[in-house]
PDB file of N, CA and C in Angstrom:
ATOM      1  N   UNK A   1     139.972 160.523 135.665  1.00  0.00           N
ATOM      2  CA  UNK A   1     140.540 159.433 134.885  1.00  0.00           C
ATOM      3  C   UNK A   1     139.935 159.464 133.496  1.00  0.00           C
ATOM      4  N   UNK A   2     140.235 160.466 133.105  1.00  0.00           N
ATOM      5  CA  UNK A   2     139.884 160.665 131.893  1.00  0.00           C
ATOM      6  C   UNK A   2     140.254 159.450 130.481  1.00  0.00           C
ATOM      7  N   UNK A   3     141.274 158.670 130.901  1.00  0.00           N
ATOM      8  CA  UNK A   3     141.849 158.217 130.318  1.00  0.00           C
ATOM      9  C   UNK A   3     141.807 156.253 130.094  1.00  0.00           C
ATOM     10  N   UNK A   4     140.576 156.325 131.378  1.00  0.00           N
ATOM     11  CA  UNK A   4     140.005 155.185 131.667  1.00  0.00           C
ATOM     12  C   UNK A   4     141.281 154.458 133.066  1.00  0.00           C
ATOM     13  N   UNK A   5     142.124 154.955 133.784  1.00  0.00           N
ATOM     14  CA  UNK A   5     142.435 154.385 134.029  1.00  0.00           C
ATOM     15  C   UNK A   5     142.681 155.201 135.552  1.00  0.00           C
ATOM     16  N   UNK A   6     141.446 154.196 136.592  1.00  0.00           N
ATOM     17  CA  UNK A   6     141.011 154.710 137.633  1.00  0.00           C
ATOM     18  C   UNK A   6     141.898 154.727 139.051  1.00  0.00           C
ATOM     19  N   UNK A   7     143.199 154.153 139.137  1.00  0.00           N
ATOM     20  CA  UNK A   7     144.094 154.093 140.014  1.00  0.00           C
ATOM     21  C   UNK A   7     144.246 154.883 140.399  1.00  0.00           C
ATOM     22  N   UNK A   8     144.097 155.476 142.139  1.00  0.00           N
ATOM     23  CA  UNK A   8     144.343 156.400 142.923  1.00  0.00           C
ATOM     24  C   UNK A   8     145.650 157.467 142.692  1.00  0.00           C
ATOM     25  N   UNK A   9     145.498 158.126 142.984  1.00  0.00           N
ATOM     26  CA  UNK A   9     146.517 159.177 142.567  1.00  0.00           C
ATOM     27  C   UNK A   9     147.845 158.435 143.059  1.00  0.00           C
ATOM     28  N   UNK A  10     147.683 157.989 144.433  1.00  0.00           N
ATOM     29  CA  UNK A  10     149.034 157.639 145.678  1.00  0.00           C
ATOM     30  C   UNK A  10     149.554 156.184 145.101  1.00  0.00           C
ATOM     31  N   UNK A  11     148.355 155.845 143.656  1.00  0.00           N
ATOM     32  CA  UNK A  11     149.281 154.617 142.815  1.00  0.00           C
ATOM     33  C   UNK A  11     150.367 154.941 141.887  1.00  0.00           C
ATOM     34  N   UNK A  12     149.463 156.027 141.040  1.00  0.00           N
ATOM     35  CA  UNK A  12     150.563 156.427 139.782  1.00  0.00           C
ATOM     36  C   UNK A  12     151.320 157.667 140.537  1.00  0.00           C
ATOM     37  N   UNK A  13     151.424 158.218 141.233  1.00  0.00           N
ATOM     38  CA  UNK A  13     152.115 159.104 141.603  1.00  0.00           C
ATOM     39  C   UNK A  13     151.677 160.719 141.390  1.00  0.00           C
ATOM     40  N   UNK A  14     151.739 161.755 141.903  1.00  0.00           N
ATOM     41  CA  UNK A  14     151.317 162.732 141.797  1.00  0.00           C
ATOM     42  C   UNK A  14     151.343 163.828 140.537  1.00  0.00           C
ATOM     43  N   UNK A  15     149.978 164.273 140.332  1.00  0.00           N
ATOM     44  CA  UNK A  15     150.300 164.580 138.428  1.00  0.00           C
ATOM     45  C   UNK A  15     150.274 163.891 137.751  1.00  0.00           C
ATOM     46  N   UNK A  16     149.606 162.426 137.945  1.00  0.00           N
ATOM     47  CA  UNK A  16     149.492 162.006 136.722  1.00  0.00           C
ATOM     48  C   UNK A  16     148.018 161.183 136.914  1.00  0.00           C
ATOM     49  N   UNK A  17     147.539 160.326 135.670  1.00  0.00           N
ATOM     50  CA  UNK A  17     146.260 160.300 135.970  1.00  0.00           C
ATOM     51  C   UNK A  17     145.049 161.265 135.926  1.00  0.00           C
ATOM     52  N   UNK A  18     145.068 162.169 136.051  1.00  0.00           N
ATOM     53  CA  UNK A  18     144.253 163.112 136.119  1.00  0.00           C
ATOM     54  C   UNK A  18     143.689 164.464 135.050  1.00  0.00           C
ATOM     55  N   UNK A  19     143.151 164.705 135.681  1.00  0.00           N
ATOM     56  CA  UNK A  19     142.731 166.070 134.740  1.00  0.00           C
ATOM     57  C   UNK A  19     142.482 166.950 135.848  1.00  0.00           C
ATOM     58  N   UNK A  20     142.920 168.264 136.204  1.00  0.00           N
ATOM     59  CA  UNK A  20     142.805 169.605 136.681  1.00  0.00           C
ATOM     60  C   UNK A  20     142.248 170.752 136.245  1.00  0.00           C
ATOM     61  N   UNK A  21     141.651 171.690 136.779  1.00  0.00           N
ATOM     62  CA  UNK A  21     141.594 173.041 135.874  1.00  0.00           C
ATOM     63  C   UNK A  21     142.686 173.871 136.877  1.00  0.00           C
ATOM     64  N   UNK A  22     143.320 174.788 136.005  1.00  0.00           N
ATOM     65  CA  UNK A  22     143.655 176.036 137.132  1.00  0.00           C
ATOM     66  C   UNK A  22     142.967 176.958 138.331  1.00  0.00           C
ATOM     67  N   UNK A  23     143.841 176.871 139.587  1.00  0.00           N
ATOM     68  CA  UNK A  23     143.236 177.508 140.463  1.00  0.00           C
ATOM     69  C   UNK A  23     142.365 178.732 139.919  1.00  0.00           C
ATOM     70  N   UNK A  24     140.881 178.599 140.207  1.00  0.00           N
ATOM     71  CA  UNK A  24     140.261 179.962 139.512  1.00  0.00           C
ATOM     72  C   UNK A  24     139.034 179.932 139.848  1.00  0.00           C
ATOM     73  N   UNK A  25     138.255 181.493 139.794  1.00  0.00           N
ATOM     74  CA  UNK A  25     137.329 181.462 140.758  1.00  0.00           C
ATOM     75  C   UNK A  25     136.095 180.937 139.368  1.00  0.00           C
ATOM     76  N   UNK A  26     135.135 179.999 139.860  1.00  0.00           N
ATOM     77  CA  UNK A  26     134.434 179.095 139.019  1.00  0.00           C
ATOM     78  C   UNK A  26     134.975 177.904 137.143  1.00  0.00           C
ATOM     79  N   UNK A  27     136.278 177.334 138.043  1.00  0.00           N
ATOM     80  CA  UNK A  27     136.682 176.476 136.517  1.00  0.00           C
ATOM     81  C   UNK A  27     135.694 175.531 136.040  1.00  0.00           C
ATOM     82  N   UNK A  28     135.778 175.157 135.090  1.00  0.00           N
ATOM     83  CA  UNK A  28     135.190 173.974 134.096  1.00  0.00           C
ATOM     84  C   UNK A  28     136.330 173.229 133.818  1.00  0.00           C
ATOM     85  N   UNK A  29     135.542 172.282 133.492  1.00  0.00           N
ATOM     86  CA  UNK A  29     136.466 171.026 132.461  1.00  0.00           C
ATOM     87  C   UNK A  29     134.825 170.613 131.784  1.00  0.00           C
ATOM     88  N   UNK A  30     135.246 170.047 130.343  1.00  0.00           N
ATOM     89  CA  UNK A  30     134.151 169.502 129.826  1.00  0.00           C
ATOM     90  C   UNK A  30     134.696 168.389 128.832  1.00  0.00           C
ATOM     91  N   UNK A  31     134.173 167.613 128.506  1.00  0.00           N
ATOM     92  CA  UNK A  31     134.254 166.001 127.908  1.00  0.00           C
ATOM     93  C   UNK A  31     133.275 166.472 126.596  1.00  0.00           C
ATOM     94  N   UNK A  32     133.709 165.698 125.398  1.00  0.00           N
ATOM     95  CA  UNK A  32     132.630 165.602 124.290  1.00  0.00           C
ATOM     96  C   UNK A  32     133.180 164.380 123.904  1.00  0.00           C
ATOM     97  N   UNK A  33     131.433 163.514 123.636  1.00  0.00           N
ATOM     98  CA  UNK A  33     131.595 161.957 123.550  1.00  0.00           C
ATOM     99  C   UNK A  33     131.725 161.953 121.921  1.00  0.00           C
ATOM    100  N   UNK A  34     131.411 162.880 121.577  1.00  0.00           N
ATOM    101  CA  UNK A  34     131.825 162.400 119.763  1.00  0.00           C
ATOM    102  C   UNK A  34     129.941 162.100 119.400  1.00  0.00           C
ATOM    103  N   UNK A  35     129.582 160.961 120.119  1.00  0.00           N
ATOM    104  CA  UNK A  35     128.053 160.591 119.881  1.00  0.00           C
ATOM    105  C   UNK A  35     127.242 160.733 120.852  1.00  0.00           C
ATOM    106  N   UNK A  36     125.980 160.745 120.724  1.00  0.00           N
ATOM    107  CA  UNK A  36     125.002 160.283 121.664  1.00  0.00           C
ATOM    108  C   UNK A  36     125.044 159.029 122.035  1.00  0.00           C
ATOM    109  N   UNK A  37     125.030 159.079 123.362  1.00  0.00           N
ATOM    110  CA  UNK A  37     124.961 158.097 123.947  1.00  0.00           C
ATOM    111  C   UNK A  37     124.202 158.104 125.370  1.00  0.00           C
ATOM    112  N   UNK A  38     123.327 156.451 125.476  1.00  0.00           N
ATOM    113  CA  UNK A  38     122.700 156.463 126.810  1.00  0.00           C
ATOM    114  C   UNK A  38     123.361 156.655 128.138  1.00  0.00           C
ATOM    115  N   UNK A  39     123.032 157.455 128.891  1.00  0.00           N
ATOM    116  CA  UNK A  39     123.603 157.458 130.619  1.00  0.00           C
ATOM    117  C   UNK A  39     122.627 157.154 131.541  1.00  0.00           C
ATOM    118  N   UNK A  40     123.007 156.146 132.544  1.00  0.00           N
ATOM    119  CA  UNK A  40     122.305 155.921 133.183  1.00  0.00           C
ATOM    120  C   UNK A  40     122.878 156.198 134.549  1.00  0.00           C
ATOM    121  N   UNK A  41     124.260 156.351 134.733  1.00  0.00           N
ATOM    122  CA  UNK A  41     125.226 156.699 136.197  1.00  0.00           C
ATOM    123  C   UNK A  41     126.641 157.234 135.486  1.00  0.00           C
ATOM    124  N   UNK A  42     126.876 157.733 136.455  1.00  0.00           N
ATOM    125  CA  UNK A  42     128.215 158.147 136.391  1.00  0.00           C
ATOM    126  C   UNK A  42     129.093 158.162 137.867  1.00  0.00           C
ATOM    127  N   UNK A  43     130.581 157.797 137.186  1.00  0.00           N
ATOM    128  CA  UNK A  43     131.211 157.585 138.419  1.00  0.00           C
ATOM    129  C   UNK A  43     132.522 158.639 138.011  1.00  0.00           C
ATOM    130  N   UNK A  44     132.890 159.236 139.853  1.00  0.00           N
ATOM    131  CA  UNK A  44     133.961 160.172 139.584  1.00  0.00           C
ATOM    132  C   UNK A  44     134.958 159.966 140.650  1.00  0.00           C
ATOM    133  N   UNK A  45     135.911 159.955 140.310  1.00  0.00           N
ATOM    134  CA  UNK A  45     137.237 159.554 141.047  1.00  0.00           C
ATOM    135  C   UNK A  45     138.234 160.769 141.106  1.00  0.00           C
ATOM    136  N   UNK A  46     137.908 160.882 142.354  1.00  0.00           N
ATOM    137  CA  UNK A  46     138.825 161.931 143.082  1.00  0.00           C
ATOM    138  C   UNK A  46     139.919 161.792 143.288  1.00  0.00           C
ATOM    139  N   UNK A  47     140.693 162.850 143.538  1.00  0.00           N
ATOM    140  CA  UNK A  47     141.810 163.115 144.153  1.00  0.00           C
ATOM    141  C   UNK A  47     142.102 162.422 145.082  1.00  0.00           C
ATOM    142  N   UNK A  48     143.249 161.446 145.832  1.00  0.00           N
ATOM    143  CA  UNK A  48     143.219 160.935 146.830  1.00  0.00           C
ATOM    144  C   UNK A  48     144.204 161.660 148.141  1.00  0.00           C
ATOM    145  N   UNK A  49     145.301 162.344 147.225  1.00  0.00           N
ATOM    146  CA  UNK A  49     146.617 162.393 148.536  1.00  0.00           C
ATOM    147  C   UNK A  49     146.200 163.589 148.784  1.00  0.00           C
ATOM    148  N   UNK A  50     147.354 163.989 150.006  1.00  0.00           N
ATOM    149  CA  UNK A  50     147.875 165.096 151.167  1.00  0.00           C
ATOM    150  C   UNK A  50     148.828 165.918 150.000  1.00  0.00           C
ATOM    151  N   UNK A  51     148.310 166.748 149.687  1.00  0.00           N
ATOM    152  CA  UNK A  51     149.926 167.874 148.775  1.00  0.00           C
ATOM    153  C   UNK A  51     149.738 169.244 150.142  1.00  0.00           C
ATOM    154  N   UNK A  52     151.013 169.546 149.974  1.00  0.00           N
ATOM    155  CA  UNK A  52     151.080 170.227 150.424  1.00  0.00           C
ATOM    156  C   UNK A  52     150.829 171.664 150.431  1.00  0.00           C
ATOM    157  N   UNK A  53     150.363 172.058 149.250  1.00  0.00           N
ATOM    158  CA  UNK A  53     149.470 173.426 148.357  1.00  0.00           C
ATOM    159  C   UNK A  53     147.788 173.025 149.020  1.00  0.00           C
ATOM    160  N   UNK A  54     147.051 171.806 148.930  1.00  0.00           N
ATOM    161  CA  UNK A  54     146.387 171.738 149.311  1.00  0.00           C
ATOM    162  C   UNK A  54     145.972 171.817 150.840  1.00  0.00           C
ATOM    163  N   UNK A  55     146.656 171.170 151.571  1.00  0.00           N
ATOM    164  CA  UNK A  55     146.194 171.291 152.857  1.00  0.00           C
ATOM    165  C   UNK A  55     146.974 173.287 153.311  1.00  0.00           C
ATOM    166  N   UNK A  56     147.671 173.370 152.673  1.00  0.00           N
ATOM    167  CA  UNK A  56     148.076 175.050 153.169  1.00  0.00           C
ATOM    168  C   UNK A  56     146.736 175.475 152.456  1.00  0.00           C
ATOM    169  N   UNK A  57     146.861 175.726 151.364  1.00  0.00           N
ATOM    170  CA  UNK A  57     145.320 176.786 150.805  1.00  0.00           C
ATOM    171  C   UNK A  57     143.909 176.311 151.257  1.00  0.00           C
ATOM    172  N   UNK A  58     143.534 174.819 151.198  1.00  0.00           N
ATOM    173  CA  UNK A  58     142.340 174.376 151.109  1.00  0.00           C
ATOM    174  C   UNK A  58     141.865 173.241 152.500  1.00  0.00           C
ATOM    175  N   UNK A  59     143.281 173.450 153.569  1.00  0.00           N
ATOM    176  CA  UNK A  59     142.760 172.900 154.850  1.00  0.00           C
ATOM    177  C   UNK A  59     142.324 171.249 154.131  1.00  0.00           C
ATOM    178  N   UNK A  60     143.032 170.585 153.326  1.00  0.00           N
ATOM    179  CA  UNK A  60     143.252 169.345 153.591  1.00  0.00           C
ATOM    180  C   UNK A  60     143.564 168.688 152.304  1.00  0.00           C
ATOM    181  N   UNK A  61     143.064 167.449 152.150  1.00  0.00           N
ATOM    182  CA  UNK A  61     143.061 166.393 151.116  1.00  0.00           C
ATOM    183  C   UNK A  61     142.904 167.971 149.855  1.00  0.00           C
ATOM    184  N   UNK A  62     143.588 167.142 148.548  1.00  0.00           N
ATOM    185  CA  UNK A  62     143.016 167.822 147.194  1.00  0.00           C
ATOM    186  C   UNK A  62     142.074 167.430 146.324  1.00  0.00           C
ATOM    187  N   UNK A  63     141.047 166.781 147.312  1.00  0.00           N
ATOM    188  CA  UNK A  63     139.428 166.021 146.824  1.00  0.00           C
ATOM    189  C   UNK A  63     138.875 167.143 147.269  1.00  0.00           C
ATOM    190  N   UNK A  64     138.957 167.854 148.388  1.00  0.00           N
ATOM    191  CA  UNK A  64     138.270 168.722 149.285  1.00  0.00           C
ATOM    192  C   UNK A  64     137.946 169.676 147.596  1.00  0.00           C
ATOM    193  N   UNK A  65     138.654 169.905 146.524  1.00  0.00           N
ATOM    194  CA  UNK A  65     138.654 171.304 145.322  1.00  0.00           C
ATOM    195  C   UNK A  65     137.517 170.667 144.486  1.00  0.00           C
ATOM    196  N   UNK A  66     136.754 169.492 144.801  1.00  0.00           N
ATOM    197  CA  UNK A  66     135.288 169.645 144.088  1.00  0.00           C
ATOM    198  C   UNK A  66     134.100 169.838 144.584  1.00  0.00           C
ATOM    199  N   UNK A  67     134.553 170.313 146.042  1.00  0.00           N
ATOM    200  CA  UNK A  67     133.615 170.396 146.973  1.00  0.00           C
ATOM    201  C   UNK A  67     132.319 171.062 146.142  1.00  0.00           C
ATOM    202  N   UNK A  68     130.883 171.167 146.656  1.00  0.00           N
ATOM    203  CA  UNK A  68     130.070 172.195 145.663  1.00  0.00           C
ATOM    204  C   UNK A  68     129.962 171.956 144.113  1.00  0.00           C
ATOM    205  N   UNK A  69     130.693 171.114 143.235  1.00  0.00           N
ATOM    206  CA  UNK A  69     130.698 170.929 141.944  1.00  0.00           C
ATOM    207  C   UNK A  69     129.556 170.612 141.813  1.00  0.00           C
ATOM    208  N   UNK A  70     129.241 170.762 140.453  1.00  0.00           N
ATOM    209  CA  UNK A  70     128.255 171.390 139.385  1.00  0.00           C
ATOM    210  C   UNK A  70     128.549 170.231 137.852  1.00  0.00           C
ATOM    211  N   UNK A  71     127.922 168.987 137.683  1.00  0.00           N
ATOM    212  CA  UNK A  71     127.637 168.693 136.488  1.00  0.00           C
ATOM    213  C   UNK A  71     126.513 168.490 136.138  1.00  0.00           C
ATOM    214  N   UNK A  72     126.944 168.861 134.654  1.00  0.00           N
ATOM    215  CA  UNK A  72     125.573 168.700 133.700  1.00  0.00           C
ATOM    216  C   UNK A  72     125.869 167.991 132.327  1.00  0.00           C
ATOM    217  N   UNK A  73     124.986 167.374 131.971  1.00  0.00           N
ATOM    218  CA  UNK A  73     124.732 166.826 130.645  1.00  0.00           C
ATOM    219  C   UNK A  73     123.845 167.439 129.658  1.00  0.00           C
ATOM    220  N   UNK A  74     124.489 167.773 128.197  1.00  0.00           N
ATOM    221  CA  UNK A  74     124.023 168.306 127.358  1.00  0.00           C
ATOM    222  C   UNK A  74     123.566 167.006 126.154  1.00  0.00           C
ATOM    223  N   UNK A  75     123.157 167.584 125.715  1.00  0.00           N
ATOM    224  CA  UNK A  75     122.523 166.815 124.340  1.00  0.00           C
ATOM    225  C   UNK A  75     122.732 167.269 122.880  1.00  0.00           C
ATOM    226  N   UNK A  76     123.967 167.372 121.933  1.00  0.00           N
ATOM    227  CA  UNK A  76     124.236 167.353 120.761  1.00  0.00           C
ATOM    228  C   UNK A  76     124.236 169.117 121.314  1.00  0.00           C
ATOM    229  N   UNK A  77     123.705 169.806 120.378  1.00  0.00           N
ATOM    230  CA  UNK A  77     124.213 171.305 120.218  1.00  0.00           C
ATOM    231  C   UNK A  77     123.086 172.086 120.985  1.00  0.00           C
ATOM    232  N   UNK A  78     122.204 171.473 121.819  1.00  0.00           N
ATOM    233  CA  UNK A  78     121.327 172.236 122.782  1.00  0.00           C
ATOM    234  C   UNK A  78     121.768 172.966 123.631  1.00  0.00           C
ATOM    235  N   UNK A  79     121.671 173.780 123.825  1.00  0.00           N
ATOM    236  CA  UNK A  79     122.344 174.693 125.316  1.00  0.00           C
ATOM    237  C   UNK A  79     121.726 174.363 126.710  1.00  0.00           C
ATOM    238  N   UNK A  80     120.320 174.021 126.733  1.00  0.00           N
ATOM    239  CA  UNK A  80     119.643 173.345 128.073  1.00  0.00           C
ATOM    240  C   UNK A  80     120.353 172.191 128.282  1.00  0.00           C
ATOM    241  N   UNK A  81     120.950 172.171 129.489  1.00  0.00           N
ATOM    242  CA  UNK A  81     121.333 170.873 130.225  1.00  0.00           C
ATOM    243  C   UNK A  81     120.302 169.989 129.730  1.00  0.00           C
ATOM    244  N   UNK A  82     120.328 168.292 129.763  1.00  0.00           N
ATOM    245  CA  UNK A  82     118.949 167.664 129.747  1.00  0.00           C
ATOM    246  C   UNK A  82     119.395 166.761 131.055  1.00  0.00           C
ATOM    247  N   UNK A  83     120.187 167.336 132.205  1.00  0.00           N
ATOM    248  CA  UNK A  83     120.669 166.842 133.141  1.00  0.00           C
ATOM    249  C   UNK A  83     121.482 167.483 134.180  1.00  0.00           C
ATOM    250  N   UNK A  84     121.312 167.698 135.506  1.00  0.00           N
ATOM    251  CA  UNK A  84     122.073 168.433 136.265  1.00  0.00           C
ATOM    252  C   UNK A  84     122.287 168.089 137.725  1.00  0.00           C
ATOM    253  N   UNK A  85     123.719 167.996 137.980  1.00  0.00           N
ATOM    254  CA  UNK A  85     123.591 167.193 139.260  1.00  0.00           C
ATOM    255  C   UNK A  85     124.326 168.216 139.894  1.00  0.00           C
ATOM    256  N   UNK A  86     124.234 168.715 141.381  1.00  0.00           N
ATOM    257  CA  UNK A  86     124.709 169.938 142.291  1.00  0.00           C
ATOM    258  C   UNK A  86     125.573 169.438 143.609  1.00  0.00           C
ATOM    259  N   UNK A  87     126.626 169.249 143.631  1.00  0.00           N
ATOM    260  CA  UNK A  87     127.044 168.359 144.853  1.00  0.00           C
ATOM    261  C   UNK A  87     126.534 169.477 145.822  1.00  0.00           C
ATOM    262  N   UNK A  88     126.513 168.718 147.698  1.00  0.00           N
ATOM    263  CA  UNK A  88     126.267 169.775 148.627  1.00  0.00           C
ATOM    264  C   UNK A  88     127.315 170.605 149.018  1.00  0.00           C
ATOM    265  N   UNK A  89     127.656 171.922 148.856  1.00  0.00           N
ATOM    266  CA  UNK A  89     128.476 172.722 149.289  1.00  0.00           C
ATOM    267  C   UNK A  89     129.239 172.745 150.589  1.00  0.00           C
ATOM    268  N   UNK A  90     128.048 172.123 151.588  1.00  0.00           N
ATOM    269  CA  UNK A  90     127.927 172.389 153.156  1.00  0.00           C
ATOM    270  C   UNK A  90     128.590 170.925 153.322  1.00  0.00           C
ATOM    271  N   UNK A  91     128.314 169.949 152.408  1.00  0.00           N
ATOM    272  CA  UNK A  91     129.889 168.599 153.173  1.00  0.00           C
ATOM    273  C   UNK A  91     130.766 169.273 153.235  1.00  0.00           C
ATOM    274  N   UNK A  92     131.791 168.168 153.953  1.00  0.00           N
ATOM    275  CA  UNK A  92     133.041 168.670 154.394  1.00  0.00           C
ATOM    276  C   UNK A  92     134.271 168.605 152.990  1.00  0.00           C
ATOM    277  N   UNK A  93     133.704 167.783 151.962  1.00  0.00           N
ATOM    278  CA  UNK A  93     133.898 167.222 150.636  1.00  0.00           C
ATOM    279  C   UNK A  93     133.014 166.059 150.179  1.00  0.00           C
ATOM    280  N   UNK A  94     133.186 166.147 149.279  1.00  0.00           N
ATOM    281  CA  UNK A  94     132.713 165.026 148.046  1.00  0.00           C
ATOM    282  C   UNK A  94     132.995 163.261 148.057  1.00  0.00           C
ATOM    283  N   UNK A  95     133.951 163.718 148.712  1.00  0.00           N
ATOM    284  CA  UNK A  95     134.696 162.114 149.005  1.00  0.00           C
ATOM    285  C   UNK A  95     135.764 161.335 147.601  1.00  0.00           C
ATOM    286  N   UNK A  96     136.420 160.335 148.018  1.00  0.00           N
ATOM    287  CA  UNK A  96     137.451 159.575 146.708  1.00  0.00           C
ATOM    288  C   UNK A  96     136.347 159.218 145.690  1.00  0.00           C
ATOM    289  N   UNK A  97     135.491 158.579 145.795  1.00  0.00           N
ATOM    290  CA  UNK A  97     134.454 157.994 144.505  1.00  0.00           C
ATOM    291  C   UNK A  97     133.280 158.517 144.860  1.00  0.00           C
ATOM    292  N   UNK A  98     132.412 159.357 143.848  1.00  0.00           N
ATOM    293  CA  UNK A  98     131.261 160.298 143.973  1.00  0.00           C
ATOM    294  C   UNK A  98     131.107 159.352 142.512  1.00  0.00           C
ATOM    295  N   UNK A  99     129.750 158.583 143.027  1.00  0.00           N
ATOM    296  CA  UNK A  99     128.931 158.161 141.973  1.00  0.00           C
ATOM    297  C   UNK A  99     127.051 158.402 141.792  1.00  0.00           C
ATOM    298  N   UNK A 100     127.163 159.011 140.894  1.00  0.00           N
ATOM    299  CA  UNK A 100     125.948 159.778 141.176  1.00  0.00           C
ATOM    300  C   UNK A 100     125.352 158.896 139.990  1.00  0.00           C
ATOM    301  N   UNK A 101     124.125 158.424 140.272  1.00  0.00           N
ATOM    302  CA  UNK A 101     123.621 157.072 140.536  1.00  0.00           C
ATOM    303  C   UNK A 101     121.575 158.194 139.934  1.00  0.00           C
ATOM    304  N   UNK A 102     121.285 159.086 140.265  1.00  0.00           N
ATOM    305  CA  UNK A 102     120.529 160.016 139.690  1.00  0.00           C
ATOM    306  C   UNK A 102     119.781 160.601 138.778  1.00  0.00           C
ATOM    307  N   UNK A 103     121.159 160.044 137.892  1.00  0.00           N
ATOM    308  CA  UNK A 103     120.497 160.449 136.316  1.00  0.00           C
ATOM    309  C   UNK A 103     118.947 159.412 136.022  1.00  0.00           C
ATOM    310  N   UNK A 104     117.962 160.285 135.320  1.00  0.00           N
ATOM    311  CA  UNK A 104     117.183 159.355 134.850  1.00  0.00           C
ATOM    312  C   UNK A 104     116.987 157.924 133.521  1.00  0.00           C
ATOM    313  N   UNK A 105     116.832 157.465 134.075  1.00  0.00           N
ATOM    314  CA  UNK A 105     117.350 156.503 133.054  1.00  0.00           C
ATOM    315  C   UNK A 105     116.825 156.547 132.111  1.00  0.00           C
ATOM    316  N   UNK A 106     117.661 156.612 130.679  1.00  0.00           N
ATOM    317  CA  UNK A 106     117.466 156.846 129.349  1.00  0.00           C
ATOM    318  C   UNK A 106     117.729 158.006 128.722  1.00  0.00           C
ATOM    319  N   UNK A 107     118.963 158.762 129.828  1.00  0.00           N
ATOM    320  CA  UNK A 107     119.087 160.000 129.822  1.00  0.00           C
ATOM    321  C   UNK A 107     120.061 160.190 128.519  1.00  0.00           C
ATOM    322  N   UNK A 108     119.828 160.810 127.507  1.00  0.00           N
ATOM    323  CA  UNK A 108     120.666 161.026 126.293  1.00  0.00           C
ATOM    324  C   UNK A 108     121.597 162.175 125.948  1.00  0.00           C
ATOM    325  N   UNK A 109     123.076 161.987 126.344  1.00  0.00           N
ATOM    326  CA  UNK A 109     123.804 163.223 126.520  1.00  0.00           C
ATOM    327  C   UNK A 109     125.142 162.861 125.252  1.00  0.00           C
TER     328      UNK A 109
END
């Protein structure tokens, strides 16, 4: 919900709402806030429905495609993360709302 507007997929309808990368072996997506700014949590809103590409390729829900994800927070033009969160690979998924609650507070990304 890139767009601030957190309604389940099975509200607005499929394809919309969202942000994707293409099927591919290790994608990104990345955000730039314009400024520094404090983080103290972050919240992520998954995929909710049954498509049918998903449960054929990926054996279920299309939340199951962040399984294992990988974010990090950078700081202005540093290349060291000053933040890195590793979901567990070995769940079964991530679940609809992954709020990772982790970051240290006063964390500046």
């Amino acid at each position: 919900a890139n767009d601030g507007d957190v309604r389940p997929e099975s509200v607005v309808g499929a394809g919309n709402g969202y942000s994707a990368t293409t099927n591919e072996i290790n994608p990104w997506w990345e955000v730039t806030l314009g400024t520094s700014v404090v983080i103290d949590s972050i919240t992520i809103y998954n995929r909710d429905l049954v498509h049918d590409w998903c449960t054929a390729n990926l054996g279920g829900n299309c939340s199951i495609r962040l399984k294992g994800f990988r974010l990090e927070i950078f700081n202005g033009d540093d290349a060291n993360a000053v933040f890195t969160y590793n979901d567990d690979p070995s769940l079964v998924g991530p679940g609809l709302i992954i709020l990772i609650t982790t970051v240290p507070s006063g964390t500046i990304g």
